[in-house]
C-alpha atoms as a PDB file:
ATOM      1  CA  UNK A   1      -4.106  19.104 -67.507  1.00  0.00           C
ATOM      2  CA  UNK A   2      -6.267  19.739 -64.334  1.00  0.00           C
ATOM      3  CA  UNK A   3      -9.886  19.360 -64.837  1.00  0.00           C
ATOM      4  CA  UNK A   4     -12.153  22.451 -64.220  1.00  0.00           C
ATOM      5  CA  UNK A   5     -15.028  22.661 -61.906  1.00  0.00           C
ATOM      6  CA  UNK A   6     -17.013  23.137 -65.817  1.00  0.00           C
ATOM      7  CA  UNK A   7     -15.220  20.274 -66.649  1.00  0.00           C
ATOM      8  CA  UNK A   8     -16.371  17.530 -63.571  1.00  0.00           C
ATOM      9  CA  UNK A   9     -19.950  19.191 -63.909  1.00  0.00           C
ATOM     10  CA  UNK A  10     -20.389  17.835 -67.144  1.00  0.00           C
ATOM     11  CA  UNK A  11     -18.618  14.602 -66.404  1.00  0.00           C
ATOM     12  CA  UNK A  12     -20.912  14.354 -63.448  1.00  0.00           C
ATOM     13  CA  UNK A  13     -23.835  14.891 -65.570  1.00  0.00           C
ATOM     14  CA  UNK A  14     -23.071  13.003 -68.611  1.00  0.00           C
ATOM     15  CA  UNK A  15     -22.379   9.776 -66.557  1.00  0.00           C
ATOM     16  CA  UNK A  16     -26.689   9.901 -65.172  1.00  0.00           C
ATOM     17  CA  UNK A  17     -29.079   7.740 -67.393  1.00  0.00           C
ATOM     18  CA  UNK A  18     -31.596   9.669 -68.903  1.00  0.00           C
ATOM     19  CA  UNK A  19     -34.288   9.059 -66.328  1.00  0.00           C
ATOM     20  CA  UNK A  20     -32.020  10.455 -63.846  1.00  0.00           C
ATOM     21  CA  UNK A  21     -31.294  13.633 -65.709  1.00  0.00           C
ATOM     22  CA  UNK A  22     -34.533  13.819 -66.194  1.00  0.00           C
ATOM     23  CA  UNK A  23     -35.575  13.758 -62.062  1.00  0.00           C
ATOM     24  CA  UNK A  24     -32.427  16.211 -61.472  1.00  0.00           C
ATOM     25  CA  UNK A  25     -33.971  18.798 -63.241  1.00  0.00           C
ATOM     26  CA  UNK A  26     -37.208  18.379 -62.043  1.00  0.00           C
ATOM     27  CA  UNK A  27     -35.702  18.645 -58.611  1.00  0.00           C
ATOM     28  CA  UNK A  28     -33.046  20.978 -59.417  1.00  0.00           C
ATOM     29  CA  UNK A  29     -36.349  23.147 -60.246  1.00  0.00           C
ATOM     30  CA  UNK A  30     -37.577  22.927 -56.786  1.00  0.00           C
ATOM     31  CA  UNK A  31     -34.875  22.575 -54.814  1.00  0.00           C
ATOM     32  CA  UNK A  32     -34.640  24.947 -51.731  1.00  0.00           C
ATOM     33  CA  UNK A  33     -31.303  27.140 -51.772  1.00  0.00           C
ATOM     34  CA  UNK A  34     -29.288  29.656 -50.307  1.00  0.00           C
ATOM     35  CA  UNK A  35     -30.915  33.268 -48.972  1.00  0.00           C
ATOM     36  CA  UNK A  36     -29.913  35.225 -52.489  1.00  0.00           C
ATOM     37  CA  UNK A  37     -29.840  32.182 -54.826  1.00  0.00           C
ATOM     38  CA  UNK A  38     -32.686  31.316 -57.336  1.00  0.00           C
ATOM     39  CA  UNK A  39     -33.754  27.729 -58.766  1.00  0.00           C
ATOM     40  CA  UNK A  40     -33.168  27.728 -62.400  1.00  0.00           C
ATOM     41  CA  UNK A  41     -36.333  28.509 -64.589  1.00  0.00           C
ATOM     42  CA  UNK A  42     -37.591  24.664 -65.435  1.00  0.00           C
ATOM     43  CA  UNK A  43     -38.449  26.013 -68.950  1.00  0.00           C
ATOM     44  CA  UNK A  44     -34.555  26.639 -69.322  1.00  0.00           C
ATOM     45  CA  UNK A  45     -33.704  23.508 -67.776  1.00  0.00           C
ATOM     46  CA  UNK A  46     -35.954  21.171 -69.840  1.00  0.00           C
ATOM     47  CA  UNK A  47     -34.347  21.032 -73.207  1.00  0.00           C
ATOM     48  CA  UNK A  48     -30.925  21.035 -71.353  1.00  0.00           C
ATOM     49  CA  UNK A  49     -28.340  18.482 -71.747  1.00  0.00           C
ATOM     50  CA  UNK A  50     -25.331  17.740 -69.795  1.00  0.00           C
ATOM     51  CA  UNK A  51     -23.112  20.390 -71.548  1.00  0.00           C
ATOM     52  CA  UNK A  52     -26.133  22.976 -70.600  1.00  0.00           C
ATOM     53  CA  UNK A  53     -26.967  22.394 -67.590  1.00  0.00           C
ATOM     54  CA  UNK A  54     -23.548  22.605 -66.408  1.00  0.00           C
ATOM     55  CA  UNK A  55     -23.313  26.091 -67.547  1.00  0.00           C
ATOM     56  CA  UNK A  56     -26.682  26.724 -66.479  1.00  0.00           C
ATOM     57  CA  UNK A  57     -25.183  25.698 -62.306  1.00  0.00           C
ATOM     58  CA  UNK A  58     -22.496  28.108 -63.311  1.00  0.00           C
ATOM     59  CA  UNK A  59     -23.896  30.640 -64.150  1.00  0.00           C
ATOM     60  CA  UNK A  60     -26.687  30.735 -61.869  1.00  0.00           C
ATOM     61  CA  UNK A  61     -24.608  29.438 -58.822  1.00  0.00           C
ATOM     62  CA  UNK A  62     -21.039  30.432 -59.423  1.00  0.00           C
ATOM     63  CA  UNK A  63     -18.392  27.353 -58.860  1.00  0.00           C
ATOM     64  CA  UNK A  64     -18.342  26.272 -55.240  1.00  0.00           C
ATOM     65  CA  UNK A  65     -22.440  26.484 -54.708  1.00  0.00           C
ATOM     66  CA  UNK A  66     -22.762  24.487 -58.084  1.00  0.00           C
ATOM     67  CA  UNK A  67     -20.630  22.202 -56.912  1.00  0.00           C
ATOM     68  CA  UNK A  68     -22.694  21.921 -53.545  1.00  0.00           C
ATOM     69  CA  UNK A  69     -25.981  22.261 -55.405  1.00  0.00           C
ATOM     70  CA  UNK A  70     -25.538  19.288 -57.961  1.00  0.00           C
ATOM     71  CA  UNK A  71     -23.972  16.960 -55.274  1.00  0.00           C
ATOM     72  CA  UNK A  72     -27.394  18.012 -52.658  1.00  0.00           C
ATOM     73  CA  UNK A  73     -29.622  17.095 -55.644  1.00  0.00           C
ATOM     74  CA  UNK A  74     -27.970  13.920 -56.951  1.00  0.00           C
ATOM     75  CA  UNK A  75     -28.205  12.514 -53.200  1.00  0.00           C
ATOM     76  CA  UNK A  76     -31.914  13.274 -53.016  1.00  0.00           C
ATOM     77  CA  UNK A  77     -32.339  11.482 -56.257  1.00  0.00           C
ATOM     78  CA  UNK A  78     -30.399   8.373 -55.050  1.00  0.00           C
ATOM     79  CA  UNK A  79     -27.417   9.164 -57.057  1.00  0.00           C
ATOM     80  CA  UNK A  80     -25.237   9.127 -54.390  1.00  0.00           C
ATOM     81  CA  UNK A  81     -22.022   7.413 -56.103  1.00  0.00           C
ATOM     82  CA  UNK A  82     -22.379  10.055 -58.424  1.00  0.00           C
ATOM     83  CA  UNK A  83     -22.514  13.034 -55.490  1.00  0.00           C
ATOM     84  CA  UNK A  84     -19.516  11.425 -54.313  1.00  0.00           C
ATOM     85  CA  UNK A  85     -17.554  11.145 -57.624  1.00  0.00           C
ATOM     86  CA  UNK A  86     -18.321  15.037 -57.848  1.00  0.00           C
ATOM     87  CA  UNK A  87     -17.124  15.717 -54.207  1.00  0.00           C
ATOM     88  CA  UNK A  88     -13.965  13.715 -55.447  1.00  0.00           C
ATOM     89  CA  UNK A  89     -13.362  15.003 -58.560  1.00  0.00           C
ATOM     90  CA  UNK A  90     -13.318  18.524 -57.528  1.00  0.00           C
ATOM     91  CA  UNK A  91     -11.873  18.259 -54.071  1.00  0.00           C
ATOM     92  CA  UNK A  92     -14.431  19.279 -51.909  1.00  0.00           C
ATOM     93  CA  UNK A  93     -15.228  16.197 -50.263  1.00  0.00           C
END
């Protein structure tokens, strides 16, 4: 069965120590983005956990941007094999 974009998200995410989910949000929070795209409130992203957040990117970003988001944000928290995986995982490296 093929994975989902949902699906390598939350892989994505559940594979980061907590420290590092911890700095994603933060600078998923702040992070600058697309003309017609909003950061995600950090009062919703705070008590989110892998499963969450994913569906927070979703829904906020819609598949591709997530995709694009999550990978931009892991590299600027030195995540990078992680970005990669993503890339990988969901075929737009």
């Amino acid at each position: 069965m093929e994975k989902t974009i949902a699906d390598c998200l939350m892989s994505t995410l559940e594979n980061l120590w907590e420290d590092e989910l911890k700095r994603f949000k933060l600078k998923l929070n702040e992070f600058p983005l697309r003309e017609g795209y909003d950061n995600i409130p950090l009062g919703t992203l705070e008590k989110a956990d892998a499963v969450d957040l994913s569906h927070h990117l979703l829904s906020f970003y819609l598949e591709d941007y997530a995709v694009q988001v999550t990978a931009e944000v892991l590299r600027a928290i030195n995540c990078r094999n992680e970005a990669q995986r993503l890339l990988v995982l969901t075929g737009k490296e």
